[in-house]
N, C-alpha and C. Protein backbone atom coordinates (compact mmCIF):
# COMPACT_ATOMS: atom_id res chain seq x y z
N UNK A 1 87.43 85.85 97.03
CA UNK A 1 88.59 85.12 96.56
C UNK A 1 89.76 86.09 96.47
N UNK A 2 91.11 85.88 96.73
CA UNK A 2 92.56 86.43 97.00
C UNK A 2 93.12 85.38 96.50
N UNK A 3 94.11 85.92 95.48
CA UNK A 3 94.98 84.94 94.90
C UNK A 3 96.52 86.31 94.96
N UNK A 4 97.55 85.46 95.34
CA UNK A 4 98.75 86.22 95.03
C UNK A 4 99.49 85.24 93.20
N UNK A 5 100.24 86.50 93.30
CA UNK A 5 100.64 85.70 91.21
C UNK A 5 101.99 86.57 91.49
N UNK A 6 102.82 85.66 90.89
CA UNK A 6 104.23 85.40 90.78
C UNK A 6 104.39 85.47 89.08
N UNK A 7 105.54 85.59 88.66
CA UNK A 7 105.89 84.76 87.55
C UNK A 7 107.48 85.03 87.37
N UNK A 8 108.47 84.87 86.61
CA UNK A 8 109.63 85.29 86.05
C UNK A 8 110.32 85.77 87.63
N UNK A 9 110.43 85.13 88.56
CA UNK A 9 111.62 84.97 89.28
C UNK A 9 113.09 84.93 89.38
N UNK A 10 113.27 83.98 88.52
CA UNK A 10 114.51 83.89 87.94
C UNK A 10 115.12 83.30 89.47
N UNK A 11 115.06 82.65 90.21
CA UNK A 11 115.99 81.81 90.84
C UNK A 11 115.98 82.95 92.56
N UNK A 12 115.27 84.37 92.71
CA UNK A 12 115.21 84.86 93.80
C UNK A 12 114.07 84.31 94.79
N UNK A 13 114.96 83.21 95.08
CA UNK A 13 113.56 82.63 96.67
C UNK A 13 113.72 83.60 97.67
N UNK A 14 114.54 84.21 97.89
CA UNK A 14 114.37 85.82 98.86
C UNK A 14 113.14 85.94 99.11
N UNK A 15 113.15 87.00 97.81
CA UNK A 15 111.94 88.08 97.64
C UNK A 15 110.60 86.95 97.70
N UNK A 16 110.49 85.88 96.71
CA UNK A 16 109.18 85.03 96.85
C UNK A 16 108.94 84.93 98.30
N UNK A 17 110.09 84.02 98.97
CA UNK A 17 109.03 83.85 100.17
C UNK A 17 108.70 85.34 101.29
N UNK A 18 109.97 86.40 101.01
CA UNK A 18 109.38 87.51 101.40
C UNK A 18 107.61 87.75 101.33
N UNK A 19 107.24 87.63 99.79
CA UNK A 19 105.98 88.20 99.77
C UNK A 19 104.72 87.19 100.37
N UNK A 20 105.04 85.80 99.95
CA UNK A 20 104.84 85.02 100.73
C UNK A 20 104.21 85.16 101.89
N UNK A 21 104.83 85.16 102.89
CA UNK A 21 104.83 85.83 104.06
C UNK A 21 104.20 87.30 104.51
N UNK A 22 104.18 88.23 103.67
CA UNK A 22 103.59 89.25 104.00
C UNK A 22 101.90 88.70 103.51
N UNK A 23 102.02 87.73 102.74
CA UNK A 23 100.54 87.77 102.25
C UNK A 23 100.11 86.32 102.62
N UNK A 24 99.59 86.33 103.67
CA UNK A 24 99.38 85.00 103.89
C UNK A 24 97.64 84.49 104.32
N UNK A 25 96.90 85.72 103.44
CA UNK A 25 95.51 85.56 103.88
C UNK A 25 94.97 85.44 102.60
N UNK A 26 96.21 84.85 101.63
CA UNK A 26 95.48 84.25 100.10
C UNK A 26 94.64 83.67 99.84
N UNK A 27 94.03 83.28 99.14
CA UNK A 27 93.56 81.24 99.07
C UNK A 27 94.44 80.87 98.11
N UNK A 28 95.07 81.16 97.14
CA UNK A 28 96.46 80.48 96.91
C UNK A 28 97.39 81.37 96.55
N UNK A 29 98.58 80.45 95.85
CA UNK A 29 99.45 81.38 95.64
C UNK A 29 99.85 80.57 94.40
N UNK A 30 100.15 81.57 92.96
CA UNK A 30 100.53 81.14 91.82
C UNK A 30 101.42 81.32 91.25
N UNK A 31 102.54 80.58 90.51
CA UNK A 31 103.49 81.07 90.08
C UNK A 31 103.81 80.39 88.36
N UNK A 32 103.90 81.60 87.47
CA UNK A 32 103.66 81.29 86.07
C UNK A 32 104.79 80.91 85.23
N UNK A 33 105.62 80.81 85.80
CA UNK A 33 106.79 80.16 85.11
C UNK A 33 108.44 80.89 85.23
N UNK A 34 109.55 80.68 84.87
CA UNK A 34 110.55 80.73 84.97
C UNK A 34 110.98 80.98 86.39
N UNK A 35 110.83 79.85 87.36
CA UNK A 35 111.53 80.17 88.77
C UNK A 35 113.26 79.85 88.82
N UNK A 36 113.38 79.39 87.79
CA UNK A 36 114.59 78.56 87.42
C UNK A 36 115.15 77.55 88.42
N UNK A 37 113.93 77.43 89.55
CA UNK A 37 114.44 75.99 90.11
C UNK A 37 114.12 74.71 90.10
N UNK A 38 114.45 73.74 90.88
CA UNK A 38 113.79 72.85 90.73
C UNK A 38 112.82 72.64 90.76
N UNK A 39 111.92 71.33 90.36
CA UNK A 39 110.18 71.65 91.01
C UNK A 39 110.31 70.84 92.53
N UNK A 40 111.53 69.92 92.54
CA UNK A 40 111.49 69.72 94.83
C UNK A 40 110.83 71.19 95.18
N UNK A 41 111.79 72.18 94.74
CA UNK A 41 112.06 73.34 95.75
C UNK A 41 110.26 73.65 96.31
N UNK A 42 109.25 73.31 95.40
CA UNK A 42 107.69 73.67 95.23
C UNK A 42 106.99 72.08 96.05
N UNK A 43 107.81 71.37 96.15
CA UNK A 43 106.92 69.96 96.95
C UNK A 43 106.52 70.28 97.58
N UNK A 44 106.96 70.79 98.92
CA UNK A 44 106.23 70.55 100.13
C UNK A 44 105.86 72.14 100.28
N UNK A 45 105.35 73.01 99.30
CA UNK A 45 104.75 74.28 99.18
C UNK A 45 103.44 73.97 98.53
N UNK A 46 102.93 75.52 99.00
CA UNK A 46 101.05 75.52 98.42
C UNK A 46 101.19 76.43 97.36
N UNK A 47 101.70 76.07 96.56
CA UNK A 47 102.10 76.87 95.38
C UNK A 47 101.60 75.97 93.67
N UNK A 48 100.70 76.59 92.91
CA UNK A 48 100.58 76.08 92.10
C UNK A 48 101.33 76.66 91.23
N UNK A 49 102.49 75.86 89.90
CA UNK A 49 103.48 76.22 89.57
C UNK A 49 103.28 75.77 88.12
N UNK A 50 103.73 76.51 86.93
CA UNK A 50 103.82 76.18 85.82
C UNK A 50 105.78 75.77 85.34
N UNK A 51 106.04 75.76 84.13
CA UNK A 51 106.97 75.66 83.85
C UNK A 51 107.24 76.74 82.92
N UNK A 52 108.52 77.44 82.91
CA UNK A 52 108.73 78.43 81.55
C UNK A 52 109.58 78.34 80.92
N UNK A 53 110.20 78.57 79.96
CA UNK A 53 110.73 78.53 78.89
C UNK A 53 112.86 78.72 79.84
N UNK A 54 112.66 78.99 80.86
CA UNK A 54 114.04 78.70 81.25
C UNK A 54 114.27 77.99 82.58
N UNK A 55 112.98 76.84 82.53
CA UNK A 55 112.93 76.01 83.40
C UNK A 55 112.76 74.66 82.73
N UNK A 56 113.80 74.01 83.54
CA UNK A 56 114.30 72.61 82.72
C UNK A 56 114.15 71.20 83.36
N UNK A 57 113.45 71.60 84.62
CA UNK A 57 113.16 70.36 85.41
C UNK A 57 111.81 70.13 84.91
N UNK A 58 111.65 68.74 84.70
CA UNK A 58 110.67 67.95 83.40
C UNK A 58 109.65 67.52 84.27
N UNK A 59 109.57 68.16 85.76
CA UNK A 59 108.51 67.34 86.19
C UNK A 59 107.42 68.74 86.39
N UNK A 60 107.63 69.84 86.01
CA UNK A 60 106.69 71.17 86.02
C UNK A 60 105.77 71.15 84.75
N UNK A 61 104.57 71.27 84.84
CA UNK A 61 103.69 71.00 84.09
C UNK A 61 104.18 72.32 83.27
N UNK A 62 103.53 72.37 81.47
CA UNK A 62 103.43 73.27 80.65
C UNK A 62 102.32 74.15 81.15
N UNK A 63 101.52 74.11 81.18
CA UNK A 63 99.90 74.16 82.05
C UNK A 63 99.12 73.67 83.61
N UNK A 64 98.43 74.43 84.35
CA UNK A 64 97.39 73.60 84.85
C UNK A 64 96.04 74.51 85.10
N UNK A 65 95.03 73.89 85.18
CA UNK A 65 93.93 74.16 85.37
C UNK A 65 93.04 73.80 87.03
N UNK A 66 92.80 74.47 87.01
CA UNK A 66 92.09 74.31 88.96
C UNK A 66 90.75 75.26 89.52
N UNK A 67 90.89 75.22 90.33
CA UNK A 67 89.10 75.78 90.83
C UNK A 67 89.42 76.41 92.15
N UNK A 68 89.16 77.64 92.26
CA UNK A 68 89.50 78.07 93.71
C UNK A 68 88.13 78.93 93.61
N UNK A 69 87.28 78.33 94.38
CA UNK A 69 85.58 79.56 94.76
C UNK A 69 85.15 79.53 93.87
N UNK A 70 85.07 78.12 92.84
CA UNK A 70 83.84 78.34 91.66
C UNK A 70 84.30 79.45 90.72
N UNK A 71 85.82 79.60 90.52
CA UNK A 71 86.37 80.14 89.46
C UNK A 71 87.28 79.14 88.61
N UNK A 72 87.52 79.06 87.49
CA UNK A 72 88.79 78.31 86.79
C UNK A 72 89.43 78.88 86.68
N UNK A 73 90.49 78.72 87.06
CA UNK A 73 91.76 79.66 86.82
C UNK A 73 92.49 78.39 85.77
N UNK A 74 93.17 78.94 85.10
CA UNK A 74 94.21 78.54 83.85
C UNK A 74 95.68 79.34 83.97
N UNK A 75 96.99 78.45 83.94
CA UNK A 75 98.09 78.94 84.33
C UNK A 75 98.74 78.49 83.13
N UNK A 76 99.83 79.46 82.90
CA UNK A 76 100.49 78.99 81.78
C UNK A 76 102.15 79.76 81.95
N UNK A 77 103.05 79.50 81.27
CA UNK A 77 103.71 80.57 80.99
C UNK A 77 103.76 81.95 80.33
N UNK A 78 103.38 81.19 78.85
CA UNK A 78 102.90 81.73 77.92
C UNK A 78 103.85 82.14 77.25
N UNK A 79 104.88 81.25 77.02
CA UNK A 79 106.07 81.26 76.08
C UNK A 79 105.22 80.52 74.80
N UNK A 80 104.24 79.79 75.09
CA UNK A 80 103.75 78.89 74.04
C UNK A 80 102.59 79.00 73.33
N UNK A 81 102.48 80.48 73.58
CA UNK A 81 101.45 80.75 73.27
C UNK A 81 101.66 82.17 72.77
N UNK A 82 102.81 82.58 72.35
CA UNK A 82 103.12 83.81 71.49
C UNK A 82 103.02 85.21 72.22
N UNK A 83 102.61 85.30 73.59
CA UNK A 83 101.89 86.03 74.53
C UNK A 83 102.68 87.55 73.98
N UNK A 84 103.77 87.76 73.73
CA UNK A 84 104.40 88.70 73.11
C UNK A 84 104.23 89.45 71.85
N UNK A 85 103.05 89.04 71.55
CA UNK A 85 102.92 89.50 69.96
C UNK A 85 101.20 89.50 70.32
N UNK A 86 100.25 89.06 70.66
CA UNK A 86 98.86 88.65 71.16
C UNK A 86 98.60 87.73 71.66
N UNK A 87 97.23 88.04 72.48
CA UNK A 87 96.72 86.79 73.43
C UNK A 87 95.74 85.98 72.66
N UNK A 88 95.45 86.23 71.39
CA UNK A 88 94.30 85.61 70.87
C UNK A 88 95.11 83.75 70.95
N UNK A 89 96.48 83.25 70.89
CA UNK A 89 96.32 82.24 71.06
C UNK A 89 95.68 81.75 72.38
N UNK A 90 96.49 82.32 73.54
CA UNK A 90 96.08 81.96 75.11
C UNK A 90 94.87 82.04 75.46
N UNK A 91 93.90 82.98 74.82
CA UNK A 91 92.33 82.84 74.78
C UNK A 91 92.03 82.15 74.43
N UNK A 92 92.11 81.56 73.34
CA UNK A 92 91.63 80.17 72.72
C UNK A 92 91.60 79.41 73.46
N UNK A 93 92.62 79.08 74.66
CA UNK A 93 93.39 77.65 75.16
C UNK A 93 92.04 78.68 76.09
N UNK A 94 92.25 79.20 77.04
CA UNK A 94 91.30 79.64 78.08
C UNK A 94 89.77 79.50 77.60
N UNK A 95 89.53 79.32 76.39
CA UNK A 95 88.14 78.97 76.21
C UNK A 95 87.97 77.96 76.24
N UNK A 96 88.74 76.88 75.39
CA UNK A 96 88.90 75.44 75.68
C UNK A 96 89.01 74.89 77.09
N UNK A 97 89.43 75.43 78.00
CA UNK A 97 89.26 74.75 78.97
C UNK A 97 88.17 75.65 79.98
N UNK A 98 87.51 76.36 79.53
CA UNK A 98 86.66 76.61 80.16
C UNK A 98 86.89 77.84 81.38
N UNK A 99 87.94 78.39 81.37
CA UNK A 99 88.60 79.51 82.38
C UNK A 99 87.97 81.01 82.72
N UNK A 100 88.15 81.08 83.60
CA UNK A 100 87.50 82.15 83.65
C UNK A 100 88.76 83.72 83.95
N UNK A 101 89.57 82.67 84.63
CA UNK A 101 90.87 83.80 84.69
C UNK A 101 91.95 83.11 83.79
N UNK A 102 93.08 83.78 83.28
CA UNK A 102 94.20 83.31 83.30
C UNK A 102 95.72 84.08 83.58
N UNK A 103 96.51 83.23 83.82
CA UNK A 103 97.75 83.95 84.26
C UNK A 103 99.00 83.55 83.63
N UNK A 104 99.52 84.55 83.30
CA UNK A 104 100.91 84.27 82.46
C UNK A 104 101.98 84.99 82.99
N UNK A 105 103.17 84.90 82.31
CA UNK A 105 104.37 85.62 82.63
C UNK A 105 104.86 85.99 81.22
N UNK A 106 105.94 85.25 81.22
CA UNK A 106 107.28 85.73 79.96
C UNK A 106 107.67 86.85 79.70
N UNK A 107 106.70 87.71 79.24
CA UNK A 107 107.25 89.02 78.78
C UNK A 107 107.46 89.85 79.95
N UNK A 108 107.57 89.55 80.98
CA UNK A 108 108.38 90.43 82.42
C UNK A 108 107.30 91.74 82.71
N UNK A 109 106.22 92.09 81.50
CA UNK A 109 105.42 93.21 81.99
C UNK A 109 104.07 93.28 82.29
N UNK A 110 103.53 93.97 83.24
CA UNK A 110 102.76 93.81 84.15
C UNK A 110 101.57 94.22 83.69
N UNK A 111 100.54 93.60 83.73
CA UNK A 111 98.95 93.98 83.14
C UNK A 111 97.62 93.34 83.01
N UNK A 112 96.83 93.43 82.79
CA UNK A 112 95.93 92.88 83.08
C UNK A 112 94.29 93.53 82.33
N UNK A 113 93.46 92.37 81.55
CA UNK A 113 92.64 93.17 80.67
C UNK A 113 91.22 92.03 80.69
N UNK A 114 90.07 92.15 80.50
CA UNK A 114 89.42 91.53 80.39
C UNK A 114 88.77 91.22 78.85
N UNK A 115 88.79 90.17 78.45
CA UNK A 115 87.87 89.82 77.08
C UNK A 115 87.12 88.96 77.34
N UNK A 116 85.58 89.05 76.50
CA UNK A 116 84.88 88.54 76.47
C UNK A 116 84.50 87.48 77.79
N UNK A 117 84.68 88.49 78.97
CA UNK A 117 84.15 87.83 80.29
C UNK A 117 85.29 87.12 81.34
N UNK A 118 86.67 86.91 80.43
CA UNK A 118 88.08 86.04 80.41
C UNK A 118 89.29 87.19 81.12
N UNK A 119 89.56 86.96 82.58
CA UNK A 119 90.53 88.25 83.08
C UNK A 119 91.70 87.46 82.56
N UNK A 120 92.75 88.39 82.40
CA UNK A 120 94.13 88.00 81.08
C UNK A 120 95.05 88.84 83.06
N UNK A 121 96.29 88.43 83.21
CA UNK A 121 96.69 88.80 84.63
C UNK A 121 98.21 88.35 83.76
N UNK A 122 98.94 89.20 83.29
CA UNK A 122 100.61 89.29 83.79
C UNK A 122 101.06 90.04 85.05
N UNK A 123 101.83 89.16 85.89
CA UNK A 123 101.97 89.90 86.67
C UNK A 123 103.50 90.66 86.92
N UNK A 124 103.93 90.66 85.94
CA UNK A 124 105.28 91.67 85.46
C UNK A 124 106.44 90.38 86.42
N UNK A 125 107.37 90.50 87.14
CA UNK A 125 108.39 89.80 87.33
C UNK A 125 109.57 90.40 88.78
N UNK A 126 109.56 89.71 89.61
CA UNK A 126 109.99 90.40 90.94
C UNK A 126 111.67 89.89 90.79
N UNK A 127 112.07 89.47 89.78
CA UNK A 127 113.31 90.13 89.73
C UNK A 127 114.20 90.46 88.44
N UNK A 128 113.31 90.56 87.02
CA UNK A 128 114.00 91.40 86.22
C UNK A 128 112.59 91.79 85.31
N UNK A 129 111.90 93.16 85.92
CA UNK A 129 110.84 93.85 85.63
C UNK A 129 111.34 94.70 83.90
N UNK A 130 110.58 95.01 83.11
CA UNK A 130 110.50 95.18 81.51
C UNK A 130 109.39 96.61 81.61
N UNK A 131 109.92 97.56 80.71
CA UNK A 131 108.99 98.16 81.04
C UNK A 131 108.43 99.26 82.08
N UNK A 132 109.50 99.05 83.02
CA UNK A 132 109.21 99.76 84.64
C UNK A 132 110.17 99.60 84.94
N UNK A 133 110.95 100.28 85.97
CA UNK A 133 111.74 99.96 86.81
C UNK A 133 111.67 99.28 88.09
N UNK A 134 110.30 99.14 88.98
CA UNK A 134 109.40 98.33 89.47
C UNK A 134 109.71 97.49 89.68
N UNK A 135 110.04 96.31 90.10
CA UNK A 135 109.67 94.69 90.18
C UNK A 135 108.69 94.19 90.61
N UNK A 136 107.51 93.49 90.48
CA UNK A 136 106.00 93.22 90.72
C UNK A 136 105.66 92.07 90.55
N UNK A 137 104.85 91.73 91.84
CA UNK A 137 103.73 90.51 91.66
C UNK A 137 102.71 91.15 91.20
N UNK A 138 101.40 90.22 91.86
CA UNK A 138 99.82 90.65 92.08
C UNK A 138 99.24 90.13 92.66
N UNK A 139 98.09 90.70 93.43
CA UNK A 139 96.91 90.55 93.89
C UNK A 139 95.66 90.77 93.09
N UNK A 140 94.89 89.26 93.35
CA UNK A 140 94.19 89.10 92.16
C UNK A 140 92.99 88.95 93.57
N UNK A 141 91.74 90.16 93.32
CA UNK A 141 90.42 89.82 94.05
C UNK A 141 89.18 89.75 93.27
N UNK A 142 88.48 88.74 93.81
CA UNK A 142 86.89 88.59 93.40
C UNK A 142 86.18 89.26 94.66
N UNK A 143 85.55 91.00 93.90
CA UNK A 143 84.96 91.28 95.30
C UNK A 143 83.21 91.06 94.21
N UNK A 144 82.70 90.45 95.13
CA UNK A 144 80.87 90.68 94.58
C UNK A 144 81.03 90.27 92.49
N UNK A 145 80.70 91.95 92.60
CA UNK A 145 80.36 91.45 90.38
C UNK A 145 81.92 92.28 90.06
N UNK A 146 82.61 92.11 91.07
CA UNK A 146 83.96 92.98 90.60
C UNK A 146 85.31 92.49 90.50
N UNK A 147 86.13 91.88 89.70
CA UNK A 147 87.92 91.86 89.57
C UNK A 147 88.51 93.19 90.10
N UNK A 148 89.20 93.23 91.36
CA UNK A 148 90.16 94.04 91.54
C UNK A 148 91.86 93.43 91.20
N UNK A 149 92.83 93.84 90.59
CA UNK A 149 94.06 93.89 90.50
C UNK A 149 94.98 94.75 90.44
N UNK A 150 95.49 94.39 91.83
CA UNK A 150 96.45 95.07 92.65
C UNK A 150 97.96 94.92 92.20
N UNK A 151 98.69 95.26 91.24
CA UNK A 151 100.43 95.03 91.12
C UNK A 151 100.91 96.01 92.18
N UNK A 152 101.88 94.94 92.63
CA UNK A 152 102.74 95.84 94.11
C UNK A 152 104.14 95.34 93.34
N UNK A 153 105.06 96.18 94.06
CA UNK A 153 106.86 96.41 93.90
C UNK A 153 106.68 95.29 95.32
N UNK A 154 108.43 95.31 94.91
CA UNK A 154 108.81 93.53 96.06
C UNK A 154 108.76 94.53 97.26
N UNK A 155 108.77 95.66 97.52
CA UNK A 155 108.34 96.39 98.96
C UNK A 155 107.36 96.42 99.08
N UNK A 156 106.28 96.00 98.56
CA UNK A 156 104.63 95.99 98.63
C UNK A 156 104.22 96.73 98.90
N UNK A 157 104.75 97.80 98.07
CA UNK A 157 104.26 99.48 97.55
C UNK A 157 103.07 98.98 96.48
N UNK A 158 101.89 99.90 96.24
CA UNK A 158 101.53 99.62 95.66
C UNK A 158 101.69 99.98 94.54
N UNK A 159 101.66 99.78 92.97
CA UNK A 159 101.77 100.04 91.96
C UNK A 159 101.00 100.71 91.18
N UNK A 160 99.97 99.89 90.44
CA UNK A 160 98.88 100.30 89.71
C UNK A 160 97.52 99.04 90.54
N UNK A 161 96.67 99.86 90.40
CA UNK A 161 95.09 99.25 90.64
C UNK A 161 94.34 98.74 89.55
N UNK A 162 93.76 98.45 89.04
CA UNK A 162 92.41 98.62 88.32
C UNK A 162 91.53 97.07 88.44
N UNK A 163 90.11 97.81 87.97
CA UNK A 163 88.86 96.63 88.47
C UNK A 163 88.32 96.89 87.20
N UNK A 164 87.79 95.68 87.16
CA UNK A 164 86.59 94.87 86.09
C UNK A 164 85.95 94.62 86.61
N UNK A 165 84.34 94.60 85.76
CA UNK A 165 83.21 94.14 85.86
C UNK A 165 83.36 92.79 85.70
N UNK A 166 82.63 91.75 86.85
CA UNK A 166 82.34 90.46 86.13
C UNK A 166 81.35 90.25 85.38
């Protein structure tokens, strides 16, 4: 499984479909909130899309939940869930629905940790990065019993690595 992760855009369809395009041997592509556009702009895209806290078109879900290879993935912003202060709310919600990954944005910085079996994936923000000077997605892999996550800069330099045990 290959998943690319987006979040905190802020209105640069540039760079998105730039990476887009360089990565097109995903199985999806996710984006966690604040694109600041419409949700048309995502219709006729393979993009599963949340809503964030400076996105105002009412038809972007708060949440969604989905299945790519017998994983749950759980998407959120995570404006609503305090993500800035701890994840123990967003875990909760990821246990409740049964997740096995989840992905957020808001706080613009990039990281990624595993609890209690549950991969946690910010993928920092490709156009106003916190923290770094950087701007970053991710690459999210299921190799065998292993999480690899890959954060790359919008030149798809690579950033930082690191893997978990499943």
């Amino acid at each position: 499984m290959k998943l690319l992760v987006f979040s905190d855009t802020h209105g640069d369809t540039k760079t998105m479909e730039q990476v887009i395009q360089v990565h097109q041997d995903v199985d999806a592509v996710i984006h966690c909130g604040d694109s600041e556009l419409d949700f048309s702009y995502f219709e006729n895209k393979s993009v599963h899309v949340v809503k964030g806290n400076c996105d105002f078109d009412p038809n972007f879900p708060n949440e969604i939940t989905f299945q790519v290879k017998n994983e749950t993935i759980y998407v959120t912003h995570g404006h609503l869930y305090q993500i800035k202060s701890t994840l123990l709310p967003i875990y909760y919600r990821a246990q409740e629905v049964q997740a096995s990954v989840v992905f957020f944005g808001h706080s613009h910085l990039l990281g990624a940790e595993v609890n209690n079996g549950i991969l946690f994936v910010n993928p920092g923000s490709i156009h106003q990065p916190r923290g770094r000077k950087e701007k970053s997605y991710a690459i999210v892999e299921k190799l065998d019993k292993q999480w690899r996550v890959s954060f790359f800069s919008e030149e798809h330099r690579l950033l930082e690595q690191v893997h978990f045990e499943c």
